[in-house]
PDB file of N, CA and C in Angstrom:
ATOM      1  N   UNK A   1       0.820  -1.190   0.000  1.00  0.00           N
ATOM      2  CA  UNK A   1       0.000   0.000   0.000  1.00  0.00           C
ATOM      3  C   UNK A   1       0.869   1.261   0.000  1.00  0.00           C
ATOM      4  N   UNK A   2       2.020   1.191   0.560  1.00  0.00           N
ATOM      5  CA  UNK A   2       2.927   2.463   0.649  1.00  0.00           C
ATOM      6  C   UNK A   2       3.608   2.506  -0.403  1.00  0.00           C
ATOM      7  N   UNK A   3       3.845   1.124  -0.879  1.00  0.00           N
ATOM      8  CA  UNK A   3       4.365   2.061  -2.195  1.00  0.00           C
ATOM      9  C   UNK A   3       3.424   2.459  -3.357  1.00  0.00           C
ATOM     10  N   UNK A   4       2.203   2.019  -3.050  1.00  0.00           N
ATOM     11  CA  UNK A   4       1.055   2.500  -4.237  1.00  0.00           C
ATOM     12  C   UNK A   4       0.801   3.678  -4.300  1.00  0.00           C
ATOM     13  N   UNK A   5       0.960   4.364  -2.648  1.00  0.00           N
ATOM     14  CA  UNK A   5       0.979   6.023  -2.019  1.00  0.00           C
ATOM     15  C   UNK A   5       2.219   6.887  -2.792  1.00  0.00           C
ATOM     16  N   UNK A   6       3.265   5.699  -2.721  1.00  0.00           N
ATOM     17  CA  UNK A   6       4.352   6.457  -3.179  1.00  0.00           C
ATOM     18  C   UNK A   6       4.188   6.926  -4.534  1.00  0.00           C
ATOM     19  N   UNK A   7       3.951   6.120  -5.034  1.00  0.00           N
ATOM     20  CA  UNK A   7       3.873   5.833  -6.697  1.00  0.00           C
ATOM     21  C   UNK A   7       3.037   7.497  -7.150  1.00  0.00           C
ATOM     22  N   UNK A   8       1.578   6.861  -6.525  1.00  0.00           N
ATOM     23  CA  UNK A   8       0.953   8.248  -6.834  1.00  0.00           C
ATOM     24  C   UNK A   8       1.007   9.518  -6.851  1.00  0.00           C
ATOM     25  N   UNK A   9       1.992   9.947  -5.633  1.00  0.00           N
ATOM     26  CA  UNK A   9       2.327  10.836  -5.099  1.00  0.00           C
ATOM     27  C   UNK A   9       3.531  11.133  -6.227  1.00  0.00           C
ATOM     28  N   UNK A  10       4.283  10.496  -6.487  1.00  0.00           N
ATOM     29  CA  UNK A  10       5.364  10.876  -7.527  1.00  0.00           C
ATOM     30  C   UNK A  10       4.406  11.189  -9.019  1.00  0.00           C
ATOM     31  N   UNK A  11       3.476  10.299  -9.596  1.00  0.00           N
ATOM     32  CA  UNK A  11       3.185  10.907 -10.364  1.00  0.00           C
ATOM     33  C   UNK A  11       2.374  12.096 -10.571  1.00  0.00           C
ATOM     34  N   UNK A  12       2.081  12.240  -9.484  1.00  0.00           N
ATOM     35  CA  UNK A  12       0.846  13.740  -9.220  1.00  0.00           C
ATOM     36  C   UNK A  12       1.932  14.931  -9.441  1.00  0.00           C
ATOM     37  N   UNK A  13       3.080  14.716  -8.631  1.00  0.00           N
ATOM     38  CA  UNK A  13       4.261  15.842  -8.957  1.00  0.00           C
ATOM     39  C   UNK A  13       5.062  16.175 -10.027  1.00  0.00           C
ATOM     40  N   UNK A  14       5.090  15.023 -10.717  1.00  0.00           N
ATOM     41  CA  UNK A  14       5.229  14.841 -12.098  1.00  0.00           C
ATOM     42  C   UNK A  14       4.402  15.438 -13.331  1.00  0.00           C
ATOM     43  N   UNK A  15       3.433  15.187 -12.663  1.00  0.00           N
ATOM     44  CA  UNK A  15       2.196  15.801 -13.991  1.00  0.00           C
ATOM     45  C   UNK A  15       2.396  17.294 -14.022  1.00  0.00           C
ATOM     46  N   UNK A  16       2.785  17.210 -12.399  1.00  0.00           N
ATOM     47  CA  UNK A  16       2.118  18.897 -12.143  1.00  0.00           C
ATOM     48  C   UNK A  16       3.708  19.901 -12.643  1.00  0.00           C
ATOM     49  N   UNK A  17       4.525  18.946 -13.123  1.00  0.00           N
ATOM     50  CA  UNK A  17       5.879  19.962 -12.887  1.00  0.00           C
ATOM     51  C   UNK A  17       5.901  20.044 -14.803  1.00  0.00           C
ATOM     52  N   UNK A  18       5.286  18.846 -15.512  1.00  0.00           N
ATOM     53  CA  UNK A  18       5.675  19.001 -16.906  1.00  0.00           C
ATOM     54  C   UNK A  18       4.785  20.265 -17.150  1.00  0.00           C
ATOM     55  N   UNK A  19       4.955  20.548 -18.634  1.00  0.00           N
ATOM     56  CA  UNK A  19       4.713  21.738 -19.016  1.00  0.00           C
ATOM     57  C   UNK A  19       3.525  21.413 -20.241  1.00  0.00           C
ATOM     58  N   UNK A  20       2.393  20.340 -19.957  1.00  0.00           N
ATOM     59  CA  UNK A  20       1.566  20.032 -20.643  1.00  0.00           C
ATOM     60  C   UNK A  20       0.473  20.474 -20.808  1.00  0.00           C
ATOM     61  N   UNK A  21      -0.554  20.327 -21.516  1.00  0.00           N
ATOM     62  CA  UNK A  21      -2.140  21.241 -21.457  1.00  0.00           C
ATOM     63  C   UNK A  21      -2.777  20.510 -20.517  1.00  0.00           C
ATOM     64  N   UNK A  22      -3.709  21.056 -19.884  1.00  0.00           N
ATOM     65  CA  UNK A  22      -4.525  20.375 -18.929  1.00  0.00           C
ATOM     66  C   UNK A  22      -6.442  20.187 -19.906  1.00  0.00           C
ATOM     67  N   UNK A  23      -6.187  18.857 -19.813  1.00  0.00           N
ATOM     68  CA  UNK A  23      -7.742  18.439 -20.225  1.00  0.00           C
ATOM     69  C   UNK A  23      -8.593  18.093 -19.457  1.00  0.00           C
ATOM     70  N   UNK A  24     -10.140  18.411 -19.518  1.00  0.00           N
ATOM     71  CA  UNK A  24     -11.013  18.121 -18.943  1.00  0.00           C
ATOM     72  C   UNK A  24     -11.226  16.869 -18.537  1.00  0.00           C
ATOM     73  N   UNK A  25     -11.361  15.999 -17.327  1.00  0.00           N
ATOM     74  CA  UNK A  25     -11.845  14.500 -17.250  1.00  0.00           C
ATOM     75  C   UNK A  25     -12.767  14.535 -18.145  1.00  0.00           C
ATOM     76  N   UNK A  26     -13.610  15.138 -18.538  1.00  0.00           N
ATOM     77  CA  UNK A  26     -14.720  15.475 -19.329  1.00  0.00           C
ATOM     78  C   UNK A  26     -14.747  15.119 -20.628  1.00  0.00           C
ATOM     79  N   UNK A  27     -13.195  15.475 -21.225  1.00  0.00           N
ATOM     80  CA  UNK A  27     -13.074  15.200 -22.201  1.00  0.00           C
ATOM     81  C   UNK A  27     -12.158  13.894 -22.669  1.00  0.00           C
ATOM     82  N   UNK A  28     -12.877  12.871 -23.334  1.00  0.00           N
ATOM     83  CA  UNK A  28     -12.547  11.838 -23.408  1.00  0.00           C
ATOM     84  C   UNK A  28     -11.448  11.534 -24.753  1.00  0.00           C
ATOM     85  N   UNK A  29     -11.498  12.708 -25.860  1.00  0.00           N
ATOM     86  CA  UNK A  29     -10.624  11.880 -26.583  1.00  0.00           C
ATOM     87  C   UNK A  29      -9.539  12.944 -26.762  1.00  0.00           C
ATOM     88  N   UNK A  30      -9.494  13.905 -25.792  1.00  0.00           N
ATOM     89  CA  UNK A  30      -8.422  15.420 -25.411  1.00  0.00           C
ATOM     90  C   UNK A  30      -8.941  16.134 -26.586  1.00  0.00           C
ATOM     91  N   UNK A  31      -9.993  16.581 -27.370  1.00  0.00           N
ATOM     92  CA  UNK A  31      -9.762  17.396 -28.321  1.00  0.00           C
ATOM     93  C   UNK A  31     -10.278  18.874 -28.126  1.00  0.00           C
ATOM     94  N   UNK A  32     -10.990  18.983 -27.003  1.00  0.00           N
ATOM     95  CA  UNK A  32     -11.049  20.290 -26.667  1.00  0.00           C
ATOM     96  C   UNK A  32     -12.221  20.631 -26.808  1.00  0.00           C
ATOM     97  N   UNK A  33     -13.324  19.517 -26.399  1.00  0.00           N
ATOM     98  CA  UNK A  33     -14.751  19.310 -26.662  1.00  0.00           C
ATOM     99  C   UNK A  33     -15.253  18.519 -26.129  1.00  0.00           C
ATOM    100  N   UNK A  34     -16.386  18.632 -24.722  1.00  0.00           N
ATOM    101  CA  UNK A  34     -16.653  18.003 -23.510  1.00  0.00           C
ATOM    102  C   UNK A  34     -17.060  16.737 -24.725  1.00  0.00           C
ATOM    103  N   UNK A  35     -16.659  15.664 -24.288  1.00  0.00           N
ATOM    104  CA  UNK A  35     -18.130  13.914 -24.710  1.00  0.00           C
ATOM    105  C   UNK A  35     -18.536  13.650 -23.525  1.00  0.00           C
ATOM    106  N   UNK A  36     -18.318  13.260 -21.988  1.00  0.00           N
ATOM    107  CA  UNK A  36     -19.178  12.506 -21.113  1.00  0.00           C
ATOM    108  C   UNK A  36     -19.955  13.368 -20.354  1.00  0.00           C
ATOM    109  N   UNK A  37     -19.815  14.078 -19.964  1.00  0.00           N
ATOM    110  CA  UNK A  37     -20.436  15.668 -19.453  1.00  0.00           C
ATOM    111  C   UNK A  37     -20.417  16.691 -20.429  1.00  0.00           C
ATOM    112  N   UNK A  38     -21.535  17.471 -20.930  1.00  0.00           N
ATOM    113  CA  UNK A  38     -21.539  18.712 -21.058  1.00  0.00           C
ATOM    114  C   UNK A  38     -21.070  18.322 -22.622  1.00  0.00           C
ATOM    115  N   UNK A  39     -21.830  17.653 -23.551  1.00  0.00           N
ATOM    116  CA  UNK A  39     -21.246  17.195 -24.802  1.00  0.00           C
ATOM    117  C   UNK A  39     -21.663  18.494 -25.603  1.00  0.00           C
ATOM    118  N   UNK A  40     -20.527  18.714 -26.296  1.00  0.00           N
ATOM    119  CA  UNK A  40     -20.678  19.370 -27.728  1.00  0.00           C
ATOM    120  C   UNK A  40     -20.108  20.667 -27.050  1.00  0.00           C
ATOM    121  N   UNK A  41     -19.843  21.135 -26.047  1.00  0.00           N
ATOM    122  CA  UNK A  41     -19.100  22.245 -25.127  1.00  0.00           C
ATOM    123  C   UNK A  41     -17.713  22.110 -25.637  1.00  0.00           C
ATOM    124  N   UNK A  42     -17.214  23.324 -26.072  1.00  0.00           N
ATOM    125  CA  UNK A  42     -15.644  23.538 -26.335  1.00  0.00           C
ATOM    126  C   UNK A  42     -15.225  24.500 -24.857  1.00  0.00           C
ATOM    127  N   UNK A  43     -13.953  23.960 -25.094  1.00  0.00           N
ATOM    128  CA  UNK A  43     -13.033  24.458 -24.280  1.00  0.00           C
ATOM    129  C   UNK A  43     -11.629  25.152 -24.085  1.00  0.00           C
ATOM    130  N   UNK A  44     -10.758  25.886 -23.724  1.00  0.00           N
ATOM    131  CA  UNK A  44      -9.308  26.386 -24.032  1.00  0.00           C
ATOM    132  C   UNK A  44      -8.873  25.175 -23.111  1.00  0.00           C
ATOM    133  N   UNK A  45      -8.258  24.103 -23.659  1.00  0.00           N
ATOM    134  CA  UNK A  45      -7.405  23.103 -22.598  1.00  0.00           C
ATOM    135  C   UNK A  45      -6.215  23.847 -22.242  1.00  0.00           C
ATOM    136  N   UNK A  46      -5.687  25.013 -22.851  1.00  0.00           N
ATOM    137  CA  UNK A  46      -4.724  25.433 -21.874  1.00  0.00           C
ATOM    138  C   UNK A  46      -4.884  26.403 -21.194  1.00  0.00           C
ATOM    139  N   UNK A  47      -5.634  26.689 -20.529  1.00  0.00           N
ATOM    140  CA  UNK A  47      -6.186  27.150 -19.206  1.00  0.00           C
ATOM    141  C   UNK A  47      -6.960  26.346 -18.463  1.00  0.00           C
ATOM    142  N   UNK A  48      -5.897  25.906 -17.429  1.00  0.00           N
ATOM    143  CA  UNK A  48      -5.988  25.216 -16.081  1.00  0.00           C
ATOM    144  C   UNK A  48      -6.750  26.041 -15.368  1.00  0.00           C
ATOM    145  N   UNK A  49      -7.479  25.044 -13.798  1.00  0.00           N
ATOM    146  CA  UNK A  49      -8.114  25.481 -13.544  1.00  0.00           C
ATOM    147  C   UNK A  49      -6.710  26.002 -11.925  1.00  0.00           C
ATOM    148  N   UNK A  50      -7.316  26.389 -10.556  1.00  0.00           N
ATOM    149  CA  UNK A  50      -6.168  26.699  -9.614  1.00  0.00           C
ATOM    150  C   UNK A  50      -5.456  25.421  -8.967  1.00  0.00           C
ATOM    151  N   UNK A  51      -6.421  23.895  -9.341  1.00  0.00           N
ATOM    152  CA  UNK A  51      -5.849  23.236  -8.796  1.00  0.00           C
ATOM    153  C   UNK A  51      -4.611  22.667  -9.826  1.00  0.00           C
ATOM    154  N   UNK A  52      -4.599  22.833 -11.112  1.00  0.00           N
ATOM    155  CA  UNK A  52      -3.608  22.485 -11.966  1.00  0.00           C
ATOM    156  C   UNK A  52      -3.602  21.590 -12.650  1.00  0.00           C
ATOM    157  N   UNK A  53      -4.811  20.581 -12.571  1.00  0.00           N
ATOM    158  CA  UNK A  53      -4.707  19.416 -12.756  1.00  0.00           C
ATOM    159  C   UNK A  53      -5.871  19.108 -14.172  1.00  0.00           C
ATOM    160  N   UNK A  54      -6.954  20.056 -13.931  1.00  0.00           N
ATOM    161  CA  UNK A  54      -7.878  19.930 -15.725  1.00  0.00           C
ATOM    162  C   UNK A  54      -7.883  21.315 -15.478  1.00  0.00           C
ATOM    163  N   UNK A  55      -8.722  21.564 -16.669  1.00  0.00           N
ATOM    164  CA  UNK A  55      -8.914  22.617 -17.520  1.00  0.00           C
ATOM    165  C   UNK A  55     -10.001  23.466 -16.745  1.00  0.00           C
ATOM    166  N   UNK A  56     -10.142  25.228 -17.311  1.00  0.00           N
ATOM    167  CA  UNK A  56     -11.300  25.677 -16.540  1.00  0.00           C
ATOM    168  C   UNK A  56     -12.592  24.726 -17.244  1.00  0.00           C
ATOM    169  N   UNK A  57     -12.784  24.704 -18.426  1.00  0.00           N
ATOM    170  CA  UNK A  57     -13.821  23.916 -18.596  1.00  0.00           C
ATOM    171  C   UNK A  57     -14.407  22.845 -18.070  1.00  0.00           C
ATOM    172  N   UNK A  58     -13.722  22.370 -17.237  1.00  0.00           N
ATOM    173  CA  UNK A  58     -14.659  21.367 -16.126  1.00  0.00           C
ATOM    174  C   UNK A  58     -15.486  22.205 -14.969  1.00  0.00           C
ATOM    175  N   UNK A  59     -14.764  23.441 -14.555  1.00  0.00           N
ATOM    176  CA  UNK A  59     -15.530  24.144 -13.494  1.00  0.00           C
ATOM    177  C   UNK A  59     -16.666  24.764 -14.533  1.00  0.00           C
ATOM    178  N   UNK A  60     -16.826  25.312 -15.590  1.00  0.00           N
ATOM    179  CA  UNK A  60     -17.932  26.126 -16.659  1.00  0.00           C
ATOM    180  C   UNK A  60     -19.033  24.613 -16.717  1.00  0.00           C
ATOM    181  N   UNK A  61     -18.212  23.387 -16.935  1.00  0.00           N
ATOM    182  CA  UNK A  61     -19.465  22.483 -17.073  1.00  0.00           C
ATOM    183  C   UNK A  61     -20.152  22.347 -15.873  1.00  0.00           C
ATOM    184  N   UNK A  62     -19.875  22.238 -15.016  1.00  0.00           N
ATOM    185  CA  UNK A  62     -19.933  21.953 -13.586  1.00  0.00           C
ATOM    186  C   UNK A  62     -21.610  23.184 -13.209  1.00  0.00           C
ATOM    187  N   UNK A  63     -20.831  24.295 -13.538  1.00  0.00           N
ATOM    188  CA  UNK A  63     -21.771  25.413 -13.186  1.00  0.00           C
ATOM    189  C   UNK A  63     -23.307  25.421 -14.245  1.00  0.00           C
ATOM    190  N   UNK A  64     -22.516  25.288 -15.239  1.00  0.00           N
ATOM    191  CA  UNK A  64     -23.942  24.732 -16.211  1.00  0.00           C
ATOM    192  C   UNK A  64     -24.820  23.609 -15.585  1.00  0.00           C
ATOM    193  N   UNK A  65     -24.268  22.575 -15.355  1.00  0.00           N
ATOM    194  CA  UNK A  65     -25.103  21.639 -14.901  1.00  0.00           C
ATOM    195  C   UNK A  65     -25.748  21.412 -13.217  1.00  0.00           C
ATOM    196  N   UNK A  66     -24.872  22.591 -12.820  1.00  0.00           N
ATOM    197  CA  UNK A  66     -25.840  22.884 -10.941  1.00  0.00           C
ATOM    198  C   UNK A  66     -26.803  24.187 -11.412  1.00  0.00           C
ATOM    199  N   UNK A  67     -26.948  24.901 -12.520  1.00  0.00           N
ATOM    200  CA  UNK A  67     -27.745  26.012 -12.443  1.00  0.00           C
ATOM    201  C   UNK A  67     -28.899  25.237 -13.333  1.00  0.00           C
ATOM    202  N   UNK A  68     -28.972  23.820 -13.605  1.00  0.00           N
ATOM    203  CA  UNK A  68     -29.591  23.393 -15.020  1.00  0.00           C
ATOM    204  C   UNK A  68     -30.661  22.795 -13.922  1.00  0.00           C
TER     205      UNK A  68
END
């Protein structure tokens, strides 16, 4: 189990240190266009959201679908 902690923990710091676009979980095939939530919604994948990890477009779907 500790090293499964470890593992994760290295790759979370990893993700977060490369210099890659951040995609929506949302978006399933990275192209910059929600499919499992919020389909047919485009997005800027390179604008992260503060946690660093997806895109603002997961918080815009998010808000669409609690005001819906």
């Amino acid at each position: 189990m500790r090293v499964f902690l470890l593992a994760a923990a290295v790759v979370m710091l990893s993700g977060c240190a490369s210099n890659q676009m951040y995609y929506s979980p949302y978006d399933l095939n990275r192209d910059g266009t929600m499919d499992a939530i919020c389909p047919g919604m485009d997005y800027d994948p390179s604008k992260h959201s503060s946690y660093g990890w997806r895109s603002d477009g997961s918080d815009e779907c998010n808000d669409r679908n609690e005001s819906a």
